[in-house]
Protein backbone atom coordinates (compact mmCIF):
# COMPACT_ATOMS: atom_id res chain seq x y z
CA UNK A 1 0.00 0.00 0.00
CA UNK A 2 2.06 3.52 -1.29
CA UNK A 3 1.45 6.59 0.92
CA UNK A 4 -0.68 7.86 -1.99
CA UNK A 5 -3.11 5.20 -1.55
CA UNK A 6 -3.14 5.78 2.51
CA UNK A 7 -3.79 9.38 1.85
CA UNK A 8 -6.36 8.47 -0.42
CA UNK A 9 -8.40 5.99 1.70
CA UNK A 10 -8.58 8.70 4.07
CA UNK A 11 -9.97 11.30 2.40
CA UNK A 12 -12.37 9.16 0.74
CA UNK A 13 -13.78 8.26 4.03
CA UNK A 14 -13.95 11.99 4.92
CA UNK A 15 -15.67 12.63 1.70
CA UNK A 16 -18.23 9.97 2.35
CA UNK A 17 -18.96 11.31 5.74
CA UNK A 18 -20.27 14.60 4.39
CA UNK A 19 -21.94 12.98 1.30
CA UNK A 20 -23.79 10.08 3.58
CA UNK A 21 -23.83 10.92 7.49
CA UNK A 22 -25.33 7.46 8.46
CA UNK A 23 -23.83 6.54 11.78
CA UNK A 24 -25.11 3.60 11.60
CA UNK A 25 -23.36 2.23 8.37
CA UNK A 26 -19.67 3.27 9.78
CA UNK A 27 -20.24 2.12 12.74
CA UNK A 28 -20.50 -1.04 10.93
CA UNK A 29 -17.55 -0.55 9.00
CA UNK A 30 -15.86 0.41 12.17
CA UNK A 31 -17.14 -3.22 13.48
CA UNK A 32 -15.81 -5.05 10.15
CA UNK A 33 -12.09 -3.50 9.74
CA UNK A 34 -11.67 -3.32 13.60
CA UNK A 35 -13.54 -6.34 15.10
CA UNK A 36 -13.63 -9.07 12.75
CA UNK A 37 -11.09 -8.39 9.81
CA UNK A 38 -8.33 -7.02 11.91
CA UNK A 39 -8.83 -10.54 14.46
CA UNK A 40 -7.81 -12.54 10.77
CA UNK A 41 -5.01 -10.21 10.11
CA UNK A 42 -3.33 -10.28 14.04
CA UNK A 43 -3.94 -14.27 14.05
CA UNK A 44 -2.55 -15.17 10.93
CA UNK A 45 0.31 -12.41 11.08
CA UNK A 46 1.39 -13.95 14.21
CA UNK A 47 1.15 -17.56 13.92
CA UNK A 48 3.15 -17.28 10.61
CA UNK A 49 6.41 -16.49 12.34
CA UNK A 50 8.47 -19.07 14.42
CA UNK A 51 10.78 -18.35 17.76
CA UNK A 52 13.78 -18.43 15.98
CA UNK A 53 13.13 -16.10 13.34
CA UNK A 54 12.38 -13.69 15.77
CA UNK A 55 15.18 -14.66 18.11
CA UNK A 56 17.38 -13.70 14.71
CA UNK A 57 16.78 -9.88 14.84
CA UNK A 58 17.18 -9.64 18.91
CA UNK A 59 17.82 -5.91 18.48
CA UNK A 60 14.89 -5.00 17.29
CA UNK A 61 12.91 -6.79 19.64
CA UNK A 62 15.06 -5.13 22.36
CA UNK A 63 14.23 -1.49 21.44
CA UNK A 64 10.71 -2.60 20.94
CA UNK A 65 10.09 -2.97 24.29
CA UNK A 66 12.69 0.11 25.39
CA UNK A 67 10.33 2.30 23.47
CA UNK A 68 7.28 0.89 24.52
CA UNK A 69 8.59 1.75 27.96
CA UNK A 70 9.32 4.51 27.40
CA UNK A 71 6.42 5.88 25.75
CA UNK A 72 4.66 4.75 28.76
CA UNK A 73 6.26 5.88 31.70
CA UNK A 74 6.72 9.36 29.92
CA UNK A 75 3.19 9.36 29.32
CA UNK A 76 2.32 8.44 33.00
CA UNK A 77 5.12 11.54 34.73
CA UNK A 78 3.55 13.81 32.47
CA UNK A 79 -0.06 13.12 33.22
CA UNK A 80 0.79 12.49 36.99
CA UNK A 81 2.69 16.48 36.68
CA UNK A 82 0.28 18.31 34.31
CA UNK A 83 -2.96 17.33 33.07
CA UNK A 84 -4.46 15.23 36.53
CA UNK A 85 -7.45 16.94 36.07
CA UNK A 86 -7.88 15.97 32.68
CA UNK A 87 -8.27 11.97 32.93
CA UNK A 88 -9.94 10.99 30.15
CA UNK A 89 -7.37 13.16 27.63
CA UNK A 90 -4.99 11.47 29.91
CA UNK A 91 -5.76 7.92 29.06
CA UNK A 92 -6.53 8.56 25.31
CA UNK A 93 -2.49 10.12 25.52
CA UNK A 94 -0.82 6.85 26.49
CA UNK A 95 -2.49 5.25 24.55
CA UNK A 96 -1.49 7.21 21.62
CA UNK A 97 1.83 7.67 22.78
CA UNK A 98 2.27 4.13 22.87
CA UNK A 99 0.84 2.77 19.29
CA UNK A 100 2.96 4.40 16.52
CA UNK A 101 1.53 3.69 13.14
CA UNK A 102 4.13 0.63 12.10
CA UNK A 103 2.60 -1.19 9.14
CA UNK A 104 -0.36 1.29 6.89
CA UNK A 105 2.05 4.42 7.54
CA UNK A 106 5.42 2.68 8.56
CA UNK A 107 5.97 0.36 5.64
CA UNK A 108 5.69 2.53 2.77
CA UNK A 109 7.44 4.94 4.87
CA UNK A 110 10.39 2.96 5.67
CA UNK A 111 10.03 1.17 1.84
CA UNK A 112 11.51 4.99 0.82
CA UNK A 113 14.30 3.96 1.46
CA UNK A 114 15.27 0.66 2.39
CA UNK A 115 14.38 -2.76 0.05
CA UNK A 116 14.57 -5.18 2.85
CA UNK A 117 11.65 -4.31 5.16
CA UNK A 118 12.08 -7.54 7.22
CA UNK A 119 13.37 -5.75 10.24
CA UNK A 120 10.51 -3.40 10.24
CA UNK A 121 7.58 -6.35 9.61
CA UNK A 122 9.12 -7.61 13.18
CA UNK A 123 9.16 -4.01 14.71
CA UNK A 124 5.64 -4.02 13.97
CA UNK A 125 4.65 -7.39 14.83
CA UNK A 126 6.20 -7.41 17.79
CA UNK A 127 5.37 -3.74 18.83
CA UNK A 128 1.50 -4.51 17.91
CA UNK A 129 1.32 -7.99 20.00
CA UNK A 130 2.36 -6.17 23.02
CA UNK A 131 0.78 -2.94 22.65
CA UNK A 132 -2.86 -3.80 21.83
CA UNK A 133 -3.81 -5.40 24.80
CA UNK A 134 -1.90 -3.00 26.57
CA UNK A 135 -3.86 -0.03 25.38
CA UNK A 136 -7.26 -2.19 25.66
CA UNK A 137 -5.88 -2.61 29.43
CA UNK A 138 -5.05 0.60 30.31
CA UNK A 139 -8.34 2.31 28.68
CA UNK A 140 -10.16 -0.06 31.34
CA UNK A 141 -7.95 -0.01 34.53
CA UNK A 142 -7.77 4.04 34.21
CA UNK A 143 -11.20 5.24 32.44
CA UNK A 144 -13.23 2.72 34.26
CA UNK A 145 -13.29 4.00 37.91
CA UNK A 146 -11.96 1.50 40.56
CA UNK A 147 -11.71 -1.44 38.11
CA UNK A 148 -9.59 -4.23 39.66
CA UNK A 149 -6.38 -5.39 37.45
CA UNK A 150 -8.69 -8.48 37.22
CA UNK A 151 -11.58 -6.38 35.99
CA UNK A 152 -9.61 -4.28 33.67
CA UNK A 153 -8.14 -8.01 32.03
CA UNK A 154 -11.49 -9.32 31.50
CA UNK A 155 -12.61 -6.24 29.83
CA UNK A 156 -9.38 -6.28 27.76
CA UNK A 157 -10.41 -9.94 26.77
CA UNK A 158 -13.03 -9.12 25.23
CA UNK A 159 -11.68 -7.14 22.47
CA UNK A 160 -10.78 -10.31 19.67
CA UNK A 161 -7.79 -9.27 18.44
CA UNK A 162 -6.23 -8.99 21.67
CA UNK A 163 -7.60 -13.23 21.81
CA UNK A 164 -6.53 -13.50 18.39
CA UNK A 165 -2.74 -12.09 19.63
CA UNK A 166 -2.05 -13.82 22.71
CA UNK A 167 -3.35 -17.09 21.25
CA UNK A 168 -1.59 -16.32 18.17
CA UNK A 169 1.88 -15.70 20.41
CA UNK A 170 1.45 -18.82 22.41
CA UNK A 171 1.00 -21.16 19.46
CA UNK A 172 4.82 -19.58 18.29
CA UNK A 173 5.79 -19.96 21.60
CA UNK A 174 5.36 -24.28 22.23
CA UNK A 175 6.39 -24.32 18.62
CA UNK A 176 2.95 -25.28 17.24
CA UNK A 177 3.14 -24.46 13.26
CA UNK A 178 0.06 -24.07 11.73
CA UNK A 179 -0.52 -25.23 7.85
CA UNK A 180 1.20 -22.20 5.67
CA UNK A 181 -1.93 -22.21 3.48
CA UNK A 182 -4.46 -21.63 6.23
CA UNK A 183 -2.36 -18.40 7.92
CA UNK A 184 -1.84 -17.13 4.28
CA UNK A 185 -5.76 -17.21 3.86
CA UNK A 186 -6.31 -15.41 7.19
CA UNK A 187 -3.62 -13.05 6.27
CA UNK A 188 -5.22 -12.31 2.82
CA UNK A 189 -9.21 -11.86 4.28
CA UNK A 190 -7.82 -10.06 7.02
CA UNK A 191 -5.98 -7.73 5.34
CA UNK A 192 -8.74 -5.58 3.84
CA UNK A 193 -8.57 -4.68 7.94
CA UNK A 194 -6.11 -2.24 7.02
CA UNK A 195 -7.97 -0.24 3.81
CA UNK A 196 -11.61 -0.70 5.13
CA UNK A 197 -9.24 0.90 9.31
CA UNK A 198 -8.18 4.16 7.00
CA UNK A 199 -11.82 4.49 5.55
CA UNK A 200 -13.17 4.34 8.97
CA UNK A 201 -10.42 6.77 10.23
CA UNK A 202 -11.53 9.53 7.11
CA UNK A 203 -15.34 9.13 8.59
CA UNK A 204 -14.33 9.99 12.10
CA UNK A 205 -12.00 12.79 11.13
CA UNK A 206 -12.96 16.00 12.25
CA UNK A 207 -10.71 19.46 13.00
CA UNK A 208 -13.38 20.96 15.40
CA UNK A 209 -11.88 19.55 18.62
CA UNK A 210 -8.42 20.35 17.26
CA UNK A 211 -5.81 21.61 20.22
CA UNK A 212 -2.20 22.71 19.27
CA UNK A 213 -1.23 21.84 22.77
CA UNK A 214 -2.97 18.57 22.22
CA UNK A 215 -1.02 17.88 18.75
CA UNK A 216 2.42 18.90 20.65
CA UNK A 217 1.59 16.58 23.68
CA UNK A 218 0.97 13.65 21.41
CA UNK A 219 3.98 14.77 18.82
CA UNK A 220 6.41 14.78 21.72
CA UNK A 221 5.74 11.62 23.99
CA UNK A 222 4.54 9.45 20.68
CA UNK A 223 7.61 10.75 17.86
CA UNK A 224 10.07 13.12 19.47
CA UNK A 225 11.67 11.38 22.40
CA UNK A 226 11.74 7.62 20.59
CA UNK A 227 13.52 9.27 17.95
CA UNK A 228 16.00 10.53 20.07
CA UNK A 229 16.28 7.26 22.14
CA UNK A 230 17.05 5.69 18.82
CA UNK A 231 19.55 7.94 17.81
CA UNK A 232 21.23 7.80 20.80
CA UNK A 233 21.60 4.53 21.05
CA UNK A 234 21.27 2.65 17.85
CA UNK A 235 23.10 4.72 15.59
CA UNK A 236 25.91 2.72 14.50
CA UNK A 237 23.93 -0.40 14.28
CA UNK A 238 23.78 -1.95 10.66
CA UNK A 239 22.08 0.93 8.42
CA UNK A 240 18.56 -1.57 7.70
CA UNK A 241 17.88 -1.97 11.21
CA UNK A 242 19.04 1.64 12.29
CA UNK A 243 16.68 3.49 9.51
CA UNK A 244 13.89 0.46 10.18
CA UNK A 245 13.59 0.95 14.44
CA UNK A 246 13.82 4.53 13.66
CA UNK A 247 11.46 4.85 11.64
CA UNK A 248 9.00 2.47 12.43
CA UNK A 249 9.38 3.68 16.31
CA UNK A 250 8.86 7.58 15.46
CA UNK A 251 5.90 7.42 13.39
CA UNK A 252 2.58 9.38 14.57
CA UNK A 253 -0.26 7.43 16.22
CA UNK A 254 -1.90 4.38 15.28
CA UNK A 255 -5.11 4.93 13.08
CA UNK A 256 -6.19 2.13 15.03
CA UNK A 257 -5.62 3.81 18.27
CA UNK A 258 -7.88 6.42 17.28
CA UNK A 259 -10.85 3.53 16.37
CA UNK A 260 -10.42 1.99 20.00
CA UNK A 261 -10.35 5.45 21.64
CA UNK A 262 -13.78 5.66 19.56
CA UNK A 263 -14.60 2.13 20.61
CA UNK A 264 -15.17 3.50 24.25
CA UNK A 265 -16.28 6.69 23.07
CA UNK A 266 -12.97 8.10 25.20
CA UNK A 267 -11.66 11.43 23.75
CA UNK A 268 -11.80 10.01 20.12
CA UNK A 269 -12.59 13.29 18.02
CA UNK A 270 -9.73 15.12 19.85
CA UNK A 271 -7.42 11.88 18.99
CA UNK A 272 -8.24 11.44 15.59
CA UNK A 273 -7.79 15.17 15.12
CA UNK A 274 -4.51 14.82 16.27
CA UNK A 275 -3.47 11.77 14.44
CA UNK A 276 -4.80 13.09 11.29
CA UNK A 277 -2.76 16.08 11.05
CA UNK A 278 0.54 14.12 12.57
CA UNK A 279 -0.23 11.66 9.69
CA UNK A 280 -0.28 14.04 7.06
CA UNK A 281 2.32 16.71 8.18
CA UNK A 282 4.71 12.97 8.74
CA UNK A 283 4.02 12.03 4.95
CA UNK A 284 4.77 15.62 3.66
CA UNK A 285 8.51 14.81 5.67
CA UNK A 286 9.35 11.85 4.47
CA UNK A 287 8.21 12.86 0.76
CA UNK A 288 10.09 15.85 1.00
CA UNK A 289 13.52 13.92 1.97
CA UNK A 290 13.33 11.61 -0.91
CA UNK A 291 12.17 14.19 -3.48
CA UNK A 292 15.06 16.68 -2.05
CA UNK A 293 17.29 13.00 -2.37
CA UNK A 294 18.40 14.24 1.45
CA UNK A 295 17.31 10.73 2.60
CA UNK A 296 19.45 9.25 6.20
């Protein structure tokens, strides 16, 4: 999928909102590329891979978690020092700080400039195994008032691709290899997650809740400081993995972020906002450095 086509899917979405305002029928959609689809897509994305492929590109499973971690406990000072009041923007914040956009925005992104994307498809595996039911946690321990850790599981539990994931990631684990053909299909079907996700994400996109401060919150915690983490320390690394964690770690929020912030109706217009313009101000960037040939 090219960064035209993203841009694209987008926008058509958008369009269709003002043409047809049906609630209904997106919600649907929402339902379809979130619910069901995206479940195919996790599961057979997952079970695919085997422990010692992934035990091959350590690194990059290394600096997955670091900037998961990071993008967490960041998110958590700054909430606990500035915005306590504000708990719902507070919650929607880590979890956009901690799902950058690794596969619809990251691929083509990181395809600008590299031809073996293999470090980057386990960046974003990885990174999206660990941070879905994560987010799906979080939303429920911290916007559902004195939910247990218990409570706050369950409710994660009942999102399917956070089933789909963890069964998914235990299968890989006891080395159970499921028939090639079968995870290809699922992969295939569930695919159309990711088109039918950026459709969704035009119909919910709205600038009338847009906040600068909002945009520089998210730009920081989510892009800025993972970038610099990266620089710091994985610099003189081999120049595929380098430009893939980099890249893959620093992009905006997670359209999908935005769809499960809308999911529990949790400060969704003001986080699709935000990941809207991140999204396109991030593609102008990166088309800019290959068009100037400045590149990394």
């Amino acid at each position: 999928m090219s960064v035209l086509t993203i841009f694209l899917l987008i926008i058509t979405g958008y369009l269709l909102r003002q043409i047809y305002d049906r609630p209904r029928l997106f919600e649907i959609l929402g339902f379809l590329a979130n619910d069901l689809l995206l479940t195919f897509f996790v599961f057979g994305s997952v079970a695919s891979k085997d422990l010692s492929y992934l035990l091959s590109v350590r690194i990059v499973l290394l600096f997955v978690l670091a900037v998961i971690a990071l993008n967490l406990i960041s998110s958590l000072i700054y909430w606990r020092l500035f915005i306590r009041k504000e708990a719902d923007w507070a919650t929607a914040l880590t979890v956009l700080a901690v799902f950058p956009n690794t596969a619809a925005l990251g691929f083509p992104l990181v395809g600008l400039f590299l031809s073996d994307l293999t470090p980057a498809v386990i960046f974003s595996q990885v990174n999206f195994m660990l941070v879905l039911p994560l987010s799906i946690f979080f939303i429920n321990r911290r916007h559902r008032a004195g939910a247990s850790p218990a409570q706050a599981l369950g409710q994660s539990l009942r999102y399917p691709p956070v089933v789909a994931n963890l069964l998914a990631a235990a299968l890989v684990l006891v080395g159970l290899r499921l028939p090639k053909g079968f995870t290809s299909t699922l992969i295939s079907v569930g695919w159309w997650s990711l088109p039918l996700m950026l459709i969704y994400f035009g119909t919910r996109t709205s600038l009338k809740h847009f906040e600068l401060r909002k945009l520089a919150e998210v730009a920081i915690l989510r892009m800025v400081l993972p970038a610099l983490l990266i620089i710091l320390a994985l610099s003189s690394a081999e120049r595929t993995i380098f430009l893939s964690v980099l890249i893959e770690a620093s992009m905006p929020p997670a359209i999908i972020a935005g769809a499960i912030l809308a999911r529990y109706k949790l400060q969704s217009e003001e986080s699709i906002s935000v990941t809207f313009v991140l999204t396109i101000l991030t593609i102008l960037v990166f088309f800019g450095l290959q068009l100037t040939g400045q590149g990394f």
